[in-house]
C-alpha atoms as a PDB file:
ATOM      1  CA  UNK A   1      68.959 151.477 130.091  1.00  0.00           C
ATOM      2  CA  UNK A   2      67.857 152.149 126.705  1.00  0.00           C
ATOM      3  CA  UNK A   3      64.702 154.554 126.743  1.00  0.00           C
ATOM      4  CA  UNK A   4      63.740 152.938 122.872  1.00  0.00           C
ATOM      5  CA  UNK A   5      63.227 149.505 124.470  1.00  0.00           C
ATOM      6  CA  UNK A   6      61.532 150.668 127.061  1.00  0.00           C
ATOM      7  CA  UNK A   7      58.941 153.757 126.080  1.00  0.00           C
ATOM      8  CA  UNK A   8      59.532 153.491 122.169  1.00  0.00           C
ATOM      9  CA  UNK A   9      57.555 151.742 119.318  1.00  0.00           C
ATOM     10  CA  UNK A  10      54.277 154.235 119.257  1.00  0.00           C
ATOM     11  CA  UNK A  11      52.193 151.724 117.699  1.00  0.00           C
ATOM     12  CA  UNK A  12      50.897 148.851 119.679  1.00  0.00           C
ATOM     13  CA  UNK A  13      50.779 146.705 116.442  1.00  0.00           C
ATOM     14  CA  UNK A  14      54.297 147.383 114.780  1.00  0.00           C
ATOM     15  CA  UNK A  15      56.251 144.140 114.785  1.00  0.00           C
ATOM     16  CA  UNK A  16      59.156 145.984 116.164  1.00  0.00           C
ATOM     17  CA  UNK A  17      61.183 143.536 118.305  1.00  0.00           C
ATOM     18  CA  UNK A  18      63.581 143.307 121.513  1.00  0.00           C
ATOM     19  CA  UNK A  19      60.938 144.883 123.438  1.00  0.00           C
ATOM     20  CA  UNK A  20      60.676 148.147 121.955  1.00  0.00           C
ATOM     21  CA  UNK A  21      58.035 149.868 123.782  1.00  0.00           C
ATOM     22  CA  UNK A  22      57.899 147.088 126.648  1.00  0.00           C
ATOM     23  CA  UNK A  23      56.590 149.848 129.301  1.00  0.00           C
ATOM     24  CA  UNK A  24      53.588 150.778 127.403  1.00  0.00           C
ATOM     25  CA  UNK A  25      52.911 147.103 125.883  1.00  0.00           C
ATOM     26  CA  UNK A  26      52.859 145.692 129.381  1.00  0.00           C
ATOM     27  CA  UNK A  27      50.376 148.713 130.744  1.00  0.00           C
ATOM     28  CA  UNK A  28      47.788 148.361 128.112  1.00  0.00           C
ATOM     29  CA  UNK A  29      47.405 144.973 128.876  1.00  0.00           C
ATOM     30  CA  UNK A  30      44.977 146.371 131.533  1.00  0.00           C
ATOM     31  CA  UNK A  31      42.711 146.559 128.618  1.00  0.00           C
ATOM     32  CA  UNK A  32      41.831 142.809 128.235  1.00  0.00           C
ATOM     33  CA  UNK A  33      42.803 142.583 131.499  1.00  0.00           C
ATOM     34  CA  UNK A  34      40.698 145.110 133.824  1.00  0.00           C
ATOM     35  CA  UNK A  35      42.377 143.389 137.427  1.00  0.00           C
ATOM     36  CA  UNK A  36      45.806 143.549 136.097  1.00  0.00           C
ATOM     37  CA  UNK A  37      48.917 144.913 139.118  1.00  0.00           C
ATOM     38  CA  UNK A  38      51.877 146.191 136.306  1.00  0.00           C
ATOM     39  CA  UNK A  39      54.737 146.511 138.747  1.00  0.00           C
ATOM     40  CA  UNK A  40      58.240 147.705 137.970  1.00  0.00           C
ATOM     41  CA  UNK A  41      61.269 145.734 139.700  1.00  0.00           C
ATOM     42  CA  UNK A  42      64.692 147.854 140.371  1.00  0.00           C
ATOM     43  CA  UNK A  43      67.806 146.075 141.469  1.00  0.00           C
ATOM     44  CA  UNK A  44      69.174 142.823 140.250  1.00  0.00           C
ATOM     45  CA  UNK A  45      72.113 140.363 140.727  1.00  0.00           C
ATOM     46  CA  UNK A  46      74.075 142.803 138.306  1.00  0.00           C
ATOM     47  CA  UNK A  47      72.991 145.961 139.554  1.00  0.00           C
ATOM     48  CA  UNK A  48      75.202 145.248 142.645  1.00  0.00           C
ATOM     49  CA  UNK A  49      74.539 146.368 146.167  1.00  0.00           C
ATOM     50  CA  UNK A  50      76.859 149.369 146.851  1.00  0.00           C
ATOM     51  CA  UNK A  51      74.779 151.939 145.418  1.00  0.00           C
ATOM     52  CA  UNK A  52      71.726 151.249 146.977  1.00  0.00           C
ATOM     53  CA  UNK A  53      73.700 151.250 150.418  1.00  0.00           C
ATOM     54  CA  UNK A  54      74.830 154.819 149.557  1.00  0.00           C
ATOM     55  CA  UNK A  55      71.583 155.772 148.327  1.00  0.00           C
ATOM     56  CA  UNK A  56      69.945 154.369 152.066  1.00  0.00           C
ATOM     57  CA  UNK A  57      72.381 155.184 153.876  1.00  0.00           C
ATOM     58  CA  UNK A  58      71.034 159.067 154.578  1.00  0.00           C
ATOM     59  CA  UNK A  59      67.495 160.442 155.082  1.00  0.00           C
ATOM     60  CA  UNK A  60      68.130 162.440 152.003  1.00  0.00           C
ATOM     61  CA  UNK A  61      69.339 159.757 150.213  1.00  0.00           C
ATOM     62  CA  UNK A  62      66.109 158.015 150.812  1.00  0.00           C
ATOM     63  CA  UNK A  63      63.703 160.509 150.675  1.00  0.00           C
ATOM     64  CA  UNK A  64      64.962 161.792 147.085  1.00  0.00           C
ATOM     65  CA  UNK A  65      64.908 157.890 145.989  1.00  0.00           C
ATOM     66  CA  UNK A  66      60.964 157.864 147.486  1.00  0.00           C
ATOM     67  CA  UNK A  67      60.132 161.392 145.249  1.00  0.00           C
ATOM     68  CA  UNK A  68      61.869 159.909 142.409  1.00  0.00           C
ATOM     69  CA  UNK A  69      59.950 156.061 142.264  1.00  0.00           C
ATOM     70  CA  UNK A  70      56.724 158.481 143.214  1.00  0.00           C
ATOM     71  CA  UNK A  71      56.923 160.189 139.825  1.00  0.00           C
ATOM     72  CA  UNK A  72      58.236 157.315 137.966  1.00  0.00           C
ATOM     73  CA  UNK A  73      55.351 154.985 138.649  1.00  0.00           C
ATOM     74  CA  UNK A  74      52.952 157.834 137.908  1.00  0.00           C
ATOM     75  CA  UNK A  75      54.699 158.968 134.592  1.00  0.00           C
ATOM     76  CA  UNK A  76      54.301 155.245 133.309  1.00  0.00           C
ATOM     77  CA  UNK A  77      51.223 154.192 135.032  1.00  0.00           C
ATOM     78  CA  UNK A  78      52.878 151.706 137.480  1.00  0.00           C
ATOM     79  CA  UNK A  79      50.798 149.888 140.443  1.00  0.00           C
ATOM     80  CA  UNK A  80      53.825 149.414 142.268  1.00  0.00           C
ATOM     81  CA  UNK A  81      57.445 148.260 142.841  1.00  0.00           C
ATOM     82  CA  UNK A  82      59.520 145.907 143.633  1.00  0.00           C
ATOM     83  CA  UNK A  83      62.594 146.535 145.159  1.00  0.00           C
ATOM     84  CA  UNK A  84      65.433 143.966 144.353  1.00  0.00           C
ATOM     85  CA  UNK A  85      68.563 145.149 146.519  1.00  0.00           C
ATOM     86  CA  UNK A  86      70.936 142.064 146.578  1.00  0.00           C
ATOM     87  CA  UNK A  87      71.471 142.016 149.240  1.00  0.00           C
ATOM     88  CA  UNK A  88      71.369 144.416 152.307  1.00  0.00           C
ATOM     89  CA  UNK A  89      74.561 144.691 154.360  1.00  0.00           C
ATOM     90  CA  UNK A  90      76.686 142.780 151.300  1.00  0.00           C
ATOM     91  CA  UNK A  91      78.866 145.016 148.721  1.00  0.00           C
ATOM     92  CA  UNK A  92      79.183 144.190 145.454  1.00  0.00           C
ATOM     93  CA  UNK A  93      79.539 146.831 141.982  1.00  0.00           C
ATOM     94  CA  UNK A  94      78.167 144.926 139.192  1.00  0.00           C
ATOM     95  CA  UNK A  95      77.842 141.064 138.819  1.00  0.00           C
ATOM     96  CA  UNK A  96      80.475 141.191 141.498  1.00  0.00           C
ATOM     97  CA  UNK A  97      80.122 138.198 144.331  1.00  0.00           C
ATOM     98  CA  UNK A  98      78.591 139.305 147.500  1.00  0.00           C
ATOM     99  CA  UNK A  99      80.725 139.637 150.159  1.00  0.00           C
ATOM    100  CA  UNK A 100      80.132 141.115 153.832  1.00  0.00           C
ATOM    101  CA  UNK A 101      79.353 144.780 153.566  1.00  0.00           C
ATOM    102  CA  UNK A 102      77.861 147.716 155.907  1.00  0.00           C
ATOM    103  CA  UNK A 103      75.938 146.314 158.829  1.00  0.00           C
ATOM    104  CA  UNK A 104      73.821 149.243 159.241  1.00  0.00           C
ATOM    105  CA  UNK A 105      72.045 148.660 155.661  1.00  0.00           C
ATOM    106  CA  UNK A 106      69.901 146.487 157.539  1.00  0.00           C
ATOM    107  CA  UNK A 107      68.336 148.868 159.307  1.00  0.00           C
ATOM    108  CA  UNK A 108      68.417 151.247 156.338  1.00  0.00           C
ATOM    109  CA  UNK A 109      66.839 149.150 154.279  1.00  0.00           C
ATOM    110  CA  UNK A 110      63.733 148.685 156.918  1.00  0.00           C
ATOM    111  CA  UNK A 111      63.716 152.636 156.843  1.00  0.00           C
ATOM    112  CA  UNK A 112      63.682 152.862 153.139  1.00  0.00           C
ATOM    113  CA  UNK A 113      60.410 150.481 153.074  1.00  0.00           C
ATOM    114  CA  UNK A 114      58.789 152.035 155.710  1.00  0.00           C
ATOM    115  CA  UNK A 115      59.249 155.394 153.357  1.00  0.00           C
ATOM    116  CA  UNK A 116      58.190 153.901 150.343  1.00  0.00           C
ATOM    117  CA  UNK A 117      55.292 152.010 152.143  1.00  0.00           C
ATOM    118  CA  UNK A 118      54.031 155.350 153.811  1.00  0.00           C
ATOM    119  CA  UNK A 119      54.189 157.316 150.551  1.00  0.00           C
ATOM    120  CA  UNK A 120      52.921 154.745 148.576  1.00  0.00           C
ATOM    121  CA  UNK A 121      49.667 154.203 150.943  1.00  0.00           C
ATOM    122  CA  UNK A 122      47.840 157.336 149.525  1.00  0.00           C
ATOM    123  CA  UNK A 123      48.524 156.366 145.863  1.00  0.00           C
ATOM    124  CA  UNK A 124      47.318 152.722 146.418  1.00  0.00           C
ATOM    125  CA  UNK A 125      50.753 151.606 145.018  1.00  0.00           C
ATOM    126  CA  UNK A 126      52.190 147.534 145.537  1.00  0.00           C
ATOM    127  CA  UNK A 127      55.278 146.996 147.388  1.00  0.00           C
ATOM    128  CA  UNK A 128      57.178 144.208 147.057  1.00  0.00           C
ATOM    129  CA  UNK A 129      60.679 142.925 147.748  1.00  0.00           C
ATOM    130  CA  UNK A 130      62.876 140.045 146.134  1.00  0.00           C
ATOM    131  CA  UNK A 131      64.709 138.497 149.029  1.00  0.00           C
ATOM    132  CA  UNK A 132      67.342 136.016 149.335  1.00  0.00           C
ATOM    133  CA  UNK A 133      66.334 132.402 150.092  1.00  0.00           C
ATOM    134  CA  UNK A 134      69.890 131.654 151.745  1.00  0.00           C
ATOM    135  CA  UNK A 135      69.970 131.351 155.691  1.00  0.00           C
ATOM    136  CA  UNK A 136      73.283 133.266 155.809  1.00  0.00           C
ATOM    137  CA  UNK A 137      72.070 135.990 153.486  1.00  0.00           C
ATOM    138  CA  UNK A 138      68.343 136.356 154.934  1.00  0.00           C
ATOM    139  CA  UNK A 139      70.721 136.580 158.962  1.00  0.00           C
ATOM    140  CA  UNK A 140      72.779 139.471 157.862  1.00  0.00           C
ATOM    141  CA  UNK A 141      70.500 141.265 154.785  1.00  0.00           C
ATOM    142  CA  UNK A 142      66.643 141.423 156.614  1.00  0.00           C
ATOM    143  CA  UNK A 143      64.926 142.039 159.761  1.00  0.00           C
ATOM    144  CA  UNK A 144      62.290 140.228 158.919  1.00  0.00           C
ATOM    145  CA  UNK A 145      59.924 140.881 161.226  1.00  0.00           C
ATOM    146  CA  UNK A 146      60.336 145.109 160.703  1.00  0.00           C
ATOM    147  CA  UNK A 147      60.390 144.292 156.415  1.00  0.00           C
ATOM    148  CA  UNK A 148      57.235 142.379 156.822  1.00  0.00           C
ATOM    149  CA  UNK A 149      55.309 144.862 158.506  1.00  0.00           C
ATOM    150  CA  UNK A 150      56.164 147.005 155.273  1.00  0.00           C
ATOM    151  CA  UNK A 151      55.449 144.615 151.853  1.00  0.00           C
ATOM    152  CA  UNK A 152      52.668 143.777 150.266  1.00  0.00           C
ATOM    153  CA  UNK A 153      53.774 140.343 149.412  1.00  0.00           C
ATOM    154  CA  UNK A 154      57.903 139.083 149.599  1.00  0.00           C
ATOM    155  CA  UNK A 155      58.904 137.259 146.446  1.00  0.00           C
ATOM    156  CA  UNK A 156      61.420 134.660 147.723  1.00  0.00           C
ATOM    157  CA  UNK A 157      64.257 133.853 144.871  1.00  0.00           C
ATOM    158  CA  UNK A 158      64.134 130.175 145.424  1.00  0.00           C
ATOM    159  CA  UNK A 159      65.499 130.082 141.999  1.00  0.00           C
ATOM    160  CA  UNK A 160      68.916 130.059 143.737  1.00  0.00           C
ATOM    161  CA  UNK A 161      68.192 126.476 145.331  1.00  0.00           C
ATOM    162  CA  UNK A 162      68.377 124.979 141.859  1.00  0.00           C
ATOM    163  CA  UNK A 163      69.625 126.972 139.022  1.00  0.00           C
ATOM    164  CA  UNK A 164      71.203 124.260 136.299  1.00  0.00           C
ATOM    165  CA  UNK A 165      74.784 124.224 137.948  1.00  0.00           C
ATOM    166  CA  UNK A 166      73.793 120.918 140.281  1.00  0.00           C
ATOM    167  CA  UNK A 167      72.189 118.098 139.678  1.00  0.00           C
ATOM    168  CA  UNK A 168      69.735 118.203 142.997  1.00  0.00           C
ATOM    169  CA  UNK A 169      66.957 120.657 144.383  1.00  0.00           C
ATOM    170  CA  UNK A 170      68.312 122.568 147.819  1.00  0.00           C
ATOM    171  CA  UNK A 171      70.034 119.898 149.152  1.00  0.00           C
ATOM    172  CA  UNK A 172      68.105 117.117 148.629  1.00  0.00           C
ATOM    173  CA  UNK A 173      66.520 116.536 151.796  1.00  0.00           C
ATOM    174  CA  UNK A 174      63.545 113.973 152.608  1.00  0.00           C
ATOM    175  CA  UNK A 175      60.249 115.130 152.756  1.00  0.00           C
ATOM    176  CA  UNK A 176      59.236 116.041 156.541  1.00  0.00           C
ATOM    177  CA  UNK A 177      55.755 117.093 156.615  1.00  0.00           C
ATOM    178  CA  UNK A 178      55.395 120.350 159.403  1.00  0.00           C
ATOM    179  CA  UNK A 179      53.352 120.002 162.707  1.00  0.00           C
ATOM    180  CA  UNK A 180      49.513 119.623 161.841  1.00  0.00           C
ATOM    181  CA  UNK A 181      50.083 119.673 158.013  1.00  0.00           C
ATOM    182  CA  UNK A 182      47.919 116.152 156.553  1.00  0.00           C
ATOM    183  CA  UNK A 183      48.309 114.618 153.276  1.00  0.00           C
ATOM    184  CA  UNK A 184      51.796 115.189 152.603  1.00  0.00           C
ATOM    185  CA  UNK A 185      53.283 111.983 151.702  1.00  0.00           C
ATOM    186  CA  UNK A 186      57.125 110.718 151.948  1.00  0.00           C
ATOM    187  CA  UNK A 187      59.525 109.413 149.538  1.00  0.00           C
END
């Protein structure tokens, strides 16, 4: 939100704090680091939902979203994005809680990859999404098998399953090892 923190602080070596010039700090760290993927993530917990619902609800919408991360990654030298919509099909403006929103942004958002994936693919850009890690969320936000088929990679925010306001990890189940899997021991 503040272009300073972001683009600001011309000289790599300045001392200047609170991530003045966090864009281009992050970028050039391609130089010690030639196989480095610098990705941008949009969205957020206090972004809300109800404007990215607008924004995927048209073919418009979406297409001027598509042109507009398509310069942005080029301007700043971006390998990709990561979209962060919490959640699909919930509305909330701001922090707000989630609560049961338009149905159809399911489907919307599997459009709005499959735009983003098909303009990225001549570009070579990353695509990414953060997803819920709750059942009820995952039912109503993503068709998983259609989201797949567009991402690179899904980071799952299994942050939520222990966060500092319990006292247990998801809910504190036994270990069950899956069909076939060897060497996974039991409490």
């Amino acid at each position: 939100f503040d272009p300073d923190l972001d683009t600001g602080d011309g000289e790599w070596k300045s001392g200047l704090t609170w991530g003045h010039g966090m864009i281009r700090r992050v970028t050039e760290l391609r130089h010690y680091n030639k196989n480095l993927a610098v990705m941008i993530s949009i969205g957020g917990w206090n972004e809300g939902s109800n404007k990215y619902s607008a924004m995927a609800s048209t073919a418009a919408g979406r297409k001027e979203f598509v042109h507009s991360v398509l310069e942005f990654l080029a301007k700043y030298e971006f390998d990709g994005l990561d979209v962060d919509w919490e959640y699909p099909s919930m509305e909330a403006a701001g922090d707000a809680d989630r609560k049961p929103g338009r149905e159809h942004d399911k489907q919307d958002y599997v459009a709005l990859l499959k735009e983003l994936h098909e303009a990225f693919a001549p570009h070579g850009y990353i695509l990414t999404a953060s997803v819920s890690a709750g059942a009820p969320t995952i039912d109503r936000a993503y068709d998983v098998p259609q989201v797949s088929k567009y991402l690179d990679f899904i980071n799952l925010m299994t942050y939520d399953f222990h966060g500092g306001w319990d006292n247990h990890t998801a809910h504190n189940a036994p270990l069950h090892p899956l069909p076939g899997a060897t060497g996974v021991e039991k409490e």
